[in-house]
PDB file of N, CA and C in Angstrom:
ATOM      1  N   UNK A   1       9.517 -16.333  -5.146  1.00  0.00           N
ATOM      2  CA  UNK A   1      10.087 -15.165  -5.785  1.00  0.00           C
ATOM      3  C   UNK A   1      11.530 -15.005  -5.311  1.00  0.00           C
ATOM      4  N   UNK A   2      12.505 -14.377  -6.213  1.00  0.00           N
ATOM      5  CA  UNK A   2      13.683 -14.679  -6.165  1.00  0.00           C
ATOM      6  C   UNK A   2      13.828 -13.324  -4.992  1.00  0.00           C
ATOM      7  N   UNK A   3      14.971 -13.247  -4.031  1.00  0.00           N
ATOM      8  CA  UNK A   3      15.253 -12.349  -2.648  1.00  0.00           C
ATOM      9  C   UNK A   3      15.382 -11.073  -4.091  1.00  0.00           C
ATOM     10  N   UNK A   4      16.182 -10.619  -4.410  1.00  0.00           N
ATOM     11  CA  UNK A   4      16.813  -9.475  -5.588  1.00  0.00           C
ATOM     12  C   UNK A   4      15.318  -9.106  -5.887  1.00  0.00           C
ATOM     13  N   UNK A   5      14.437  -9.410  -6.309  1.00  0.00           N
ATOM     14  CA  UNK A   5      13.303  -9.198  -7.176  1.00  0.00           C
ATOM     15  C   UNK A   5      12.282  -8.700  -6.109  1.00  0.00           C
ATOM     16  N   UNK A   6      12.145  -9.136  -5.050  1.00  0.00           N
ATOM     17  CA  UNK A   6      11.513  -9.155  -3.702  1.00  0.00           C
ATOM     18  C   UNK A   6      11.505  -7.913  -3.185  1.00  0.00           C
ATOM     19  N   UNK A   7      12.901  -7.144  -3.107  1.00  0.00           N
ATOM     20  CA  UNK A   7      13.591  -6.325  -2.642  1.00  0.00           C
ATOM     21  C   UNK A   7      13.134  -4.799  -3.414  1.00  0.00           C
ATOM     22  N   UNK A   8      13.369  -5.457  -4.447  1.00  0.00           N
ATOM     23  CA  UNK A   8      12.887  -4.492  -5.653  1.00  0.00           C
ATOM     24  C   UNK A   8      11.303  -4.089  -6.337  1.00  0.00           C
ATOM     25  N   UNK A   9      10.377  -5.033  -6.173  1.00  0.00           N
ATOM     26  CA  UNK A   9       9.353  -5.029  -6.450  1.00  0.00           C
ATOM     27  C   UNK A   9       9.331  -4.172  -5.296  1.00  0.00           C
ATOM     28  N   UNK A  10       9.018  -4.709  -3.636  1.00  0.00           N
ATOM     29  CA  UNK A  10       8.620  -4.055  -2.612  1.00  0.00           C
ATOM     30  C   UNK A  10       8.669  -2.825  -2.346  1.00  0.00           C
ATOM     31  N   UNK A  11       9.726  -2.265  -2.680  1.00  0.00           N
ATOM     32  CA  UNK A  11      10.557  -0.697  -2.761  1.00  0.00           C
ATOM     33  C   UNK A  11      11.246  -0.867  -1.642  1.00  0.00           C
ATOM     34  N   UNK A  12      11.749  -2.344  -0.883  1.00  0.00           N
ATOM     35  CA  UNK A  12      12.516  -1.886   0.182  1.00  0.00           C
ATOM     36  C   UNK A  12      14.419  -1.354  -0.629  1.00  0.00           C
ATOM     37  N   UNK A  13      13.904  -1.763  -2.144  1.00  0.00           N
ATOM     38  CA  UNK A  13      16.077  -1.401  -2.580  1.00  0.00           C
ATOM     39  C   UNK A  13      15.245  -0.885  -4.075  1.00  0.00           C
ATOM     40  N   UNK A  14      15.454   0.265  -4.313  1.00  0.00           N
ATOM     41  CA  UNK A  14      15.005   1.297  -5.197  1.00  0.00           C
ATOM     42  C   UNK A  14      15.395   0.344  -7.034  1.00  0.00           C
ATOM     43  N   UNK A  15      16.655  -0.420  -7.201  1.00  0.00           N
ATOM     44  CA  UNK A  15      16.840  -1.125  -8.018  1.00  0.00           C
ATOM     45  C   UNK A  15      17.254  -2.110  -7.932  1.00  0.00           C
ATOM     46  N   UNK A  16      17.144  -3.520  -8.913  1.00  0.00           N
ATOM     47  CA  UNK A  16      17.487  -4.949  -8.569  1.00  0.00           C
ATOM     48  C   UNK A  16      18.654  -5.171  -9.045  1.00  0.00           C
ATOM     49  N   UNK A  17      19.557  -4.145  -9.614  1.00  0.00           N
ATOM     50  CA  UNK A  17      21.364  -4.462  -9.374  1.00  0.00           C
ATOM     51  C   UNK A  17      21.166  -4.228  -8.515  1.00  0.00           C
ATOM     52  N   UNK A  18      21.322  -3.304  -7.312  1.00  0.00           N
ATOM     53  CA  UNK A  18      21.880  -2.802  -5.679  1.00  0.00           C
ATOM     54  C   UNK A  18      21.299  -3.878  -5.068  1.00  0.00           C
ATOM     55  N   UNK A  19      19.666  -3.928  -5.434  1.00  0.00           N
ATOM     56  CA  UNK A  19      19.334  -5.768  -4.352  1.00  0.00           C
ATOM     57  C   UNK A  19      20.256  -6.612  -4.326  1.00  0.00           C
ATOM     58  N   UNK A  20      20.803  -6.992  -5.662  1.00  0.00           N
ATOM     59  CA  UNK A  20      21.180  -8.384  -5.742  1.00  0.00           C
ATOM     60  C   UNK A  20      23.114  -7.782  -5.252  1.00  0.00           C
ATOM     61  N   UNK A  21      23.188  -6.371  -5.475  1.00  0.00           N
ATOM     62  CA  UNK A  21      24.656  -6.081  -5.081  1.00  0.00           C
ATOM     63  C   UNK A  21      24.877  -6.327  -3.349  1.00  0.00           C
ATOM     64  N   UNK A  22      24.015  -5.879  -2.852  1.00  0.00           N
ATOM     65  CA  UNK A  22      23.653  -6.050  -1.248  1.00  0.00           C
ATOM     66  C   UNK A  22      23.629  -7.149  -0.615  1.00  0.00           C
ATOM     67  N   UNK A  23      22.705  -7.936  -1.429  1.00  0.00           N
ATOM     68  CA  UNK A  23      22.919  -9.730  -1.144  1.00  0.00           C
ATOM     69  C   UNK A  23      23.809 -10.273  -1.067  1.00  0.00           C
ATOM     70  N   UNK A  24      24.980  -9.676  -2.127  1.00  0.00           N
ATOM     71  CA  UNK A  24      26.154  -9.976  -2.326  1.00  0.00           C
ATOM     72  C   UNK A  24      26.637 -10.087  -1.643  1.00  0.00           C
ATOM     73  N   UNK A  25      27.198  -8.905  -0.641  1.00  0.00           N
ATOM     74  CA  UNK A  25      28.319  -8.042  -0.075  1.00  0.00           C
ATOM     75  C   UNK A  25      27.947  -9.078   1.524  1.00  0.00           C
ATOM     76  N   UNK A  26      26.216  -9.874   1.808  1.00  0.00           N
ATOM     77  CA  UNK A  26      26.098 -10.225   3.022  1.00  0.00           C
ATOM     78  C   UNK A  26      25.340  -9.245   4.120  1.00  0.00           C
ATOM     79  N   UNK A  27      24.712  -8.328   3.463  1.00  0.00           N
ATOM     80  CA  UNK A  27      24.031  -7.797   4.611  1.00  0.00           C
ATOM     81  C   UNK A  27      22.349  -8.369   4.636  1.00  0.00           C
ATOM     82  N   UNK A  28      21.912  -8.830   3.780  1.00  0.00           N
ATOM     83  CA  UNK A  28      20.507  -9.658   3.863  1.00  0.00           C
ATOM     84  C   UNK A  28      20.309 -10.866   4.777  1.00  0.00           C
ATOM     85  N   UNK A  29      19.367 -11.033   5.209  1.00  0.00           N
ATOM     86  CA  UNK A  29      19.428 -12.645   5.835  1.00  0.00           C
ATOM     87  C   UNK A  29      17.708 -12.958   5.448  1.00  0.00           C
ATOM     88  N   UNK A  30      17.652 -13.935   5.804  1.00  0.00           N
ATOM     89  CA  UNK A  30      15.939 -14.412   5.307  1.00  0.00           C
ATOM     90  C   UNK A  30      16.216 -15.921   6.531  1.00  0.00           C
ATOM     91  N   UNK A  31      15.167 -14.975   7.493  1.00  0.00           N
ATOM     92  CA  UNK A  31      14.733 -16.145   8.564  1.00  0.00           C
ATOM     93  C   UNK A  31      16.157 -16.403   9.343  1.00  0.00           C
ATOM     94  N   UNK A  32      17.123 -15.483   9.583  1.00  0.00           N
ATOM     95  CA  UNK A  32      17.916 -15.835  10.393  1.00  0.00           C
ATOM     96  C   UNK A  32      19.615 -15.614   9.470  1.00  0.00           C
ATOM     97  N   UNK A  33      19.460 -16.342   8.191  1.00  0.00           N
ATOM     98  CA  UNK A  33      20.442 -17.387   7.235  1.00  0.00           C
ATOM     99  C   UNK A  33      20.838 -16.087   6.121  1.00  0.00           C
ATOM    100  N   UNK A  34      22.283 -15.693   6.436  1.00  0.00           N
ATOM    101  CA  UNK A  34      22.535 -14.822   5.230  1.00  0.00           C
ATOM    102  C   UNK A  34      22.348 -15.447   4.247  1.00  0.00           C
ATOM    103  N   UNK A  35      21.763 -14.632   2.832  1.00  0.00           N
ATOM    104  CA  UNK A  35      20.764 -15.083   2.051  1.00  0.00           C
ATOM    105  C   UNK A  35      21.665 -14.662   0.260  1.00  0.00           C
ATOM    106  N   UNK A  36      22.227 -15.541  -0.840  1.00  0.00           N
ATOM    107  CA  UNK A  36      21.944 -15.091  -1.913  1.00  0.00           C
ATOM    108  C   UNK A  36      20.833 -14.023  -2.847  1.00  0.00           C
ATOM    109  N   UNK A  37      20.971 -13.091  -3.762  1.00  0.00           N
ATOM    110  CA  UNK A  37      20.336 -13.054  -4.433  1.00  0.00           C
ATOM    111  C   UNK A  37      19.331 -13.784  -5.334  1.00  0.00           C
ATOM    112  N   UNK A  38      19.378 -14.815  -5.219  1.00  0.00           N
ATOM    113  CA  UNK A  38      18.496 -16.345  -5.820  1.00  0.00           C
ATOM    114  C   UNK A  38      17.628 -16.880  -4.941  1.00  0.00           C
ATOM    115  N   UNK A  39      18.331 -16.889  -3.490  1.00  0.00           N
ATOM    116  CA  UNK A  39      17.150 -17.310  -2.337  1.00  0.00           C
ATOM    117  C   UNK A  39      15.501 -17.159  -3.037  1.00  0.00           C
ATOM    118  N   UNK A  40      14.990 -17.961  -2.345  1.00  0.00           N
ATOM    119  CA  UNK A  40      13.664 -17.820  -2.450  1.00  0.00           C
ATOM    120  C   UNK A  40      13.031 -17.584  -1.285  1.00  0.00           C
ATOM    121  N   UNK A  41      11.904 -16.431  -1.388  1.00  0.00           N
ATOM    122  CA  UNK A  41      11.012 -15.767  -0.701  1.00  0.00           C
ATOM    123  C   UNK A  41       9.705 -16.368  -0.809  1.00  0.00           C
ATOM    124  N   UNK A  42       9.469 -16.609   0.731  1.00  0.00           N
ATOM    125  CA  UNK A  42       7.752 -16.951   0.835  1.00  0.00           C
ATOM    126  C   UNK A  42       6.874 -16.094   1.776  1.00  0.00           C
ATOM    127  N   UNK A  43       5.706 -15.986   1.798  1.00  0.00           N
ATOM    128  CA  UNK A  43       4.570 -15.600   2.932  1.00  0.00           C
ATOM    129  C   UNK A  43       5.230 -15.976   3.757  1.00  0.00           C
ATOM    130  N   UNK A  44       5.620 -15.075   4.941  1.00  0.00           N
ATOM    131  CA  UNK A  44       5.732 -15.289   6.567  1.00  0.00           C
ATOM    132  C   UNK A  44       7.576 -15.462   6.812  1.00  0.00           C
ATOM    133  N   UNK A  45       8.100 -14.987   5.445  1.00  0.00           N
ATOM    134  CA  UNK A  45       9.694 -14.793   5.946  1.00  0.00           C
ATOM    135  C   UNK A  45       9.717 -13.709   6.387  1.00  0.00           C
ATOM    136  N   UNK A  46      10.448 -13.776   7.548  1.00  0.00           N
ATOM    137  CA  UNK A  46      11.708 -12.568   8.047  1.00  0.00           C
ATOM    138  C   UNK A  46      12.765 -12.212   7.156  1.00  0.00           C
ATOM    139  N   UNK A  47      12.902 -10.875   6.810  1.00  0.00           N
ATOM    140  CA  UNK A  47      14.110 -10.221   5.888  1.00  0.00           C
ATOM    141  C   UNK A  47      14.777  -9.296   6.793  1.00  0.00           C
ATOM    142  N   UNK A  48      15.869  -9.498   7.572  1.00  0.00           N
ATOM    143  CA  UNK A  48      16.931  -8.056   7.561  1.00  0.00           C
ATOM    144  C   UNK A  48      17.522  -8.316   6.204  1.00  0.00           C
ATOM    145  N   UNK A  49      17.671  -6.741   6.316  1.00  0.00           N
ATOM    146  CA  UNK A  49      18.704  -5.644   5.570  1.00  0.00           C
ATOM    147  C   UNK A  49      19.450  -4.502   6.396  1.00  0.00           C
ATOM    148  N   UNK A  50      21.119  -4.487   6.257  1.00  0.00           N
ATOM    149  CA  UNK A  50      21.907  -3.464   6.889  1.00  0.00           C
ATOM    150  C   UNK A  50      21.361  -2.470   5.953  1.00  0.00           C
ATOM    151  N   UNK A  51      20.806  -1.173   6.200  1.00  0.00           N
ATOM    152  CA  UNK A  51      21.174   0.060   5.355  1.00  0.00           C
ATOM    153  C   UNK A  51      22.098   0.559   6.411  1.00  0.00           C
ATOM    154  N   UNK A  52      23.155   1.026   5.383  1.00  0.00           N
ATOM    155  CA  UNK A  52      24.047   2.247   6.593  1.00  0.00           C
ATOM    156  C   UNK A  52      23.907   1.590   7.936  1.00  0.00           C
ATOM    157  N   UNK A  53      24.003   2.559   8.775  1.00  0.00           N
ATOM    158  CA  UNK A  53      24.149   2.366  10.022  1.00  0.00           C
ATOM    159  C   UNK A  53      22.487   1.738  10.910  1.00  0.00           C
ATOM    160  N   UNK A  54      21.541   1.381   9.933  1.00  0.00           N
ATOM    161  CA  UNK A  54      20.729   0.581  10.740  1.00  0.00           C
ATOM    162  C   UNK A  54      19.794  -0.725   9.980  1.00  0.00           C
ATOM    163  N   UNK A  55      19.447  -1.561  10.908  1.00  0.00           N
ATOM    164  CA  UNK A  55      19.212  -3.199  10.280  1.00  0.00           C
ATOM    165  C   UNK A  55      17.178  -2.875  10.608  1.00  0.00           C
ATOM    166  N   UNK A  56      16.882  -3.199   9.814  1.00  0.00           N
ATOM    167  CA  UNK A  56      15.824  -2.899   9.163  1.00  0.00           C
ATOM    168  C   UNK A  56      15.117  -4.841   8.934  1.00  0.00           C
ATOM    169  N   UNK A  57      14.095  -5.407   9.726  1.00  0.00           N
ATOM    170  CA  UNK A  57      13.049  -6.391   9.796  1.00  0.00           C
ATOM    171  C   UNK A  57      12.154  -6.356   9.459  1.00  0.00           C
ATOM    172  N   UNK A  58      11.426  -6.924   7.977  1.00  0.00           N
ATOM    173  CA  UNK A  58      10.236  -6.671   7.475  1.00  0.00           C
ATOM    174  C   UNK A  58       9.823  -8.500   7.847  1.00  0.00           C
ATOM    175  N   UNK A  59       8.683  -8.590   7.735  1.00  0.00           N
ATOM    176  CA  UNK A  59       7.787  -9.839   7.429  1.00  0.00           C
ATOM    177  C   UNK A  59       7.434  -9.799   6.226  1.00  0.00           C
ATOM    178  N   UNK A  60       7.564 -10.750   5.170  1.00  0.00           N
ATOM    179  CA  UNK A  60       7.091 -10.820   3.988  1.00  0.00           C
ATOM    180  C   UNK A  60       5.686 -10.990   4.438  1.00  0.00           C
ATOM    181  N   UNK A  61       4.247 -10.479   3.623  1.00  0.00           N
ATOM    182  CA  UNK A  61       3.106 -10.508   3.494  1.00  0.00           C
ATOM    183  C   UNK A  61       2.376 -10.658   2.582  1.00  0.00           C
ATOM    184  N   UNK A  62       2.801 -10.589   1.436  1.00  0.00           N
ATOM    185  CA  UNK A  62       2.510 -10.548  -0.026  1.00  0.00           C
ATOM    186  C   UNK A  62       3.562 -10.816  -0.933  1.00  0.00           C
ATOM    187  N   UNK A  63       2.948 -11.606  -2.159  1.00  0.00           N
ATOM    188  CA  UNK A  63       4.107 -11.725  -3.828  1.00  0.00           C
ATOM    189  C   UNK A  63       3.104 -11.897  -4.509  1.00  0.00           C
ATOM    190  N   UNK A  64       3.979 -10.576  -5.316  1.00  0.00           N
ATOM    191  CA  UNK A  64       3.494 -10.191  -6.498  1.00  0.00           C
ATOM    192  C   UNK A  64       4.059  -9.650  -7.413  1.00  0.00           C
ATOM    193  N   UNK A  65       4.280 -10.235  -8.704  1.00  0.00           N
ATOM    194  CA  UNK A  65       5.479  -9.768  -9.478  1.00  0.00           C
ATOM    195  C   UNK A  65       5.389  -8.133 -10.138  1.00  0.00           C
ATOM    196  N   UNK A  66       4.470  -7.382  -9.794  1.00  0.00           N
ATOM    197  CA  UNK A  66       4.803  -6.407  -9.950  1.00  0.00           C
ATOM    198  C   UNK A  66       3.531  -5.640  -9.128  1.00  0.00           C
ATOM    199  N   UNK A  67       3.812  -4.043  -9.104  1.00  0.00           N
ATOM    200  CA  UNK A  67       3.013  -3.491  -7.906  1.00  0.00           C
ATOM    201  C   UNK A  67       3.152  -1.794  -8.128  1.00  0.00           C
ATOM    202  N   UNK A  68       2.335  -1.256  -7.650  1.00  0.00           N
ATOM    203  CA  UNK A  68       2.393   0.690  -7.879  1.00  0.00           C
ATOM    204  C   UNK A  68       2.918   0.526  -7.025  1.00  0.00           C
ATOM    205  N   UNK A  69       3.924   2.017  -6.899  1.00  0.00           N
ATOM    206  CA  UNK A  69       4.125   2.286  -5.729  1.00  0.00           C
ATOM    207  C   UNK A  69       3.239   2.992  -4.610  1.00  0.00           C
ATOM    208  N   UNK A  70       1.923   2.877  -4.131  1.00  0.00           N
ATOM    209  CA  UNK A  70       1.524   3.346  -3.198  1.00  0.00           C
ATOM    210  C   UNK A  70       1.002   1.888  -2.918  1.00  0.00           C
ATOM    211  N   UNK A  71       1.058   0.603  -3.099  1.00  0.00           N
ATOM    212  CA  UNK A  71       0.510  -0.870  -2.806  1.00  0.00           C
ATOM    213  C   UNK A  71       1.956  -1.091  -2.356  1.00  0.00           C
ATOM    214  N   UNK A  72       3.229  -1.029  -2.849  1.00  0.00           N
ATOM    215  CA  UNK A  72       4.633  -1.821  -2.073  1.00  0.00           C
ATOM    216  C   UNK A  72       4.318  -1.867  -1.210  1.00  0.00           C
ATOM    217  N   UNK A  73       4.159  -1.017   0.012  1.00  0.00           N
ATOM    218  CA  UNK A  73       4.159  -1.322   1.126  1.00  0.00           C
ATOM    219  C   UNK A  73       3.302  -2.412   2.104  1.00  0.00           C
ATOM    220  N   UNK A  74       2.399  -2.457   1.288  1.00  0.00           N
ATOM    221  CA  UNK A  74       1.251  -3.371   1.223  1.00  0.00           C
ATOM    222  C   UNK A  74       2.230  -4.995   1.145  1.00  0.00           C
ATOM    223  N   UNK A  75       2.915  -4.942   0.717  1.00  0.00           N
ATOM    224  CA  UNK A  75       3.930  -6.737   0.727  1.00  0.00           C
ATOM    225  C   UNK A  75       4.590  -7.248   1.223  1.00  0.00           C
ATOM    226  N   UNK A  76       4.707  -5.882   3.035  1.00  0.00           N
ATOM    227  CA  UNK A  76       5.614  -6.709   3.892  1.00  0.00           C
ATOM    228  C   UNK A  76       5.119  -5.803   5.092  1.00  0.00           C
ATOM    229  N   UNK A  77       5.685  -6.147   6.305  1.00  0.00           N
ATOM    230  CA  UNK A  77       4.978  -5.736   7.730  1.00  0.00           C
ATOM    231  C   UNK A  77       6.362  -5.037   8.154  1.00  0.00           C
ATOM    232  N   UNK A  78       6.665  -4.182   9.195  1.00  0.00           N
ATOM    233  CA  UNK A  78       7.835  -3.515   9.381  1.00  0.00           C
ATOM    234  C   UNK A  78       8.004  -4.417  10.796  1.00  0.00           C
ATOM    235  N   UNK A  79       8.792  -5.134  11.083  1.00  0.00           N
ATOM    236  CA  UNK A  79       9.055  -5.887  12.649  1.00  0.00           C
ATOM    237  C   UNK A  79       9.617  -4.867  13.366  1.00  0.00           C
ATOM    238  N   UNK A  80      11.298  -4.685  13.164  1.00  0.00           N
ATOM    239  CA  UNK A  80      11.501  -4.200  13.881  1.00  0.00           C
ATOM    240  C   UNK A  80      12.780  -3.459  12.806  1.00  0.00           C
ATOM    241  N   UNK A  81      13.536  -1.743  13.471  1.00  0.00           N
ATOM    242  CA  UNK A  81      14.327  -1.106  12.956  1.00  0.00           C
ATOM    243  C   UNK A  81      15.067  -0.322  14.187  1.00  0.00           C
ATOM    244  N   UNK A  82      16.109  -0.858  14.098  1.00  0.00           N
ATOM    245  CA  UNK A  82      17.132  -0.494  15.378  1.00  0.00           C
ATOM    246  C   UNK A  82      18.465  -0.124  14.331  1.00  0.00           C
ATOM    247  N   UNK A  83      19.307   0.595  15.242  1.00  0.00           N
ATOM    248  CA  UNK A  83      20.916   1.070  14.456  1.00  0.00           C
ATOM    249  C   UNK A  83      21.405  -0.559  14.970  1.00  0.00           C
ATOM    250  N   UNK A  84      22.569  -0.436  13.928  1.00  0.00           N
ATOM    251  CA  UNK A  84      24.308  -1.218  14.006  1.00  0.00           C
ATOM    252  C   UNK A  84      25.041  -1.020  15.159  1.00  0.00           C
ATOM    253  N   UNK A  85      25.025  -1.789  15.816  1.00  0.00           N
ATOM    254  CA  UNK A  85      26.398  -1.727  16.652  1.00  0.00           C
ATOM    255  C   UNK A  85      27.589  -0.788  16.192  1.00  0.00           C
ATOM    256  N   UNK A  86      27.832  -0.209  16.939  1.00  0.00           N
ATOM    257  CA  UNK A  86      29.620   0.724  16.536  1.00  0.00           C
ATOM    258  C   UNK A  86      30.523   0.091  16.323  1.00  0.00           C
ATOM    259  N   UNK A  87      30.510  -1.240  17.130  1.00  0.00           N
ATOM    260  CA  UNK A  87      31.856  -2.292  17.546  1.00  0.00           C
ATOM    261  C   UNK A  87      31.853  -3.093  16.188  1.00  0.00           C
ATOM    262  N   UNK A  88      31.703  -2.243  15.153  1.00  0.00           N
ATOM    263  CA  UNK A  88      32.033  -3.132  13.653  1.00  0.00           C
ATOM    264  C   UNK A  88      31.144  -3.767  12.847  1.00  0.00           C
ATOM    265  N   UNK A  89      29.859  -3.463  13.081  1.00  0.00           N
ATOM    266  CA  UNK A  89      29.013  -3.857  12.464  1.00  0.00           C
ATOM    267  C   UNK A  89      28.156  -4.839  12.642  1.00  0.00           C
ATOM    268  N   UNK A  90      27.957  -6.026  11.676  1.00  0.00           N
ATOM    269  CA  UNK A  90      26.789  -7.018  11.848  1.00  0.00           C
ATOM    270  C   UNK A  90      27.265  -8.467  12.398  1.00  0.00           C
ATOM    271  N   UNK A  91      27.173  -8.690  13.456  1.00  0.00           N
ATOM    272  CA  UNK A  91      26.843  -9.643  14.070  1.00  0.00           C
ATOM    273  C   UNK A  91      26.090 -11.082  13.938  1.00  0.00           C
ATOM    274  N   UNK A  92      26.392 -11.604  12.730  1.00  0.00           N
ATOM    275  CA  UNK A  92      25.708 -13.071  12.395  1.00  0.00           C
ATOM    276  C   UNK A  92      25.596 -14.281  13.089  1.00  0.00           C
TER     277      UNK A  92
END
């Protein structure tokens, strides 16, 4: 499944312009590797995402091209959610 679609199905990015705008800009990574909107997503990737001032680690757990919203959450595991550094941001 494409990262943009991933993002969006899951409810971690409310719409798949801003997914794929976000991907853009470089705040996504998948498994380490800042990531295109096209990347492909499997069972058992690591996803940061910068929101604002904090970086946000899910585990992919599930794909499925579409989903209610009380199951999204159900398609990824929360690792870990810490703030941004002050000293300028993200650190690759």
């Amino acid at each position: 499944m494409r990262l943009d679609k991933f993002l969006k199905v899951s409810r971690l990015i409310k719409r798949r312009t801003v997914a794929k705008d976000v991907s853009e800009q470089g705040r996504v990574m998948i498994n380490g590797r800042e990531s295109k909107p096209s990347s492909t997503v499997k069972i058992g990737d690591e996803i940061t995402v910068q929101f604002g001032q904090k970086l946000v680690t899910v585990k992919v757990e599930k794909l499925v091209e579409t989903t209610r919203k009380d199951e999204a959450a159900g398609m990824y595991t929360l690792v870990r959610e810490e703030p941004v550094a002050k000293t300028g941001g993200l650190d690759w």
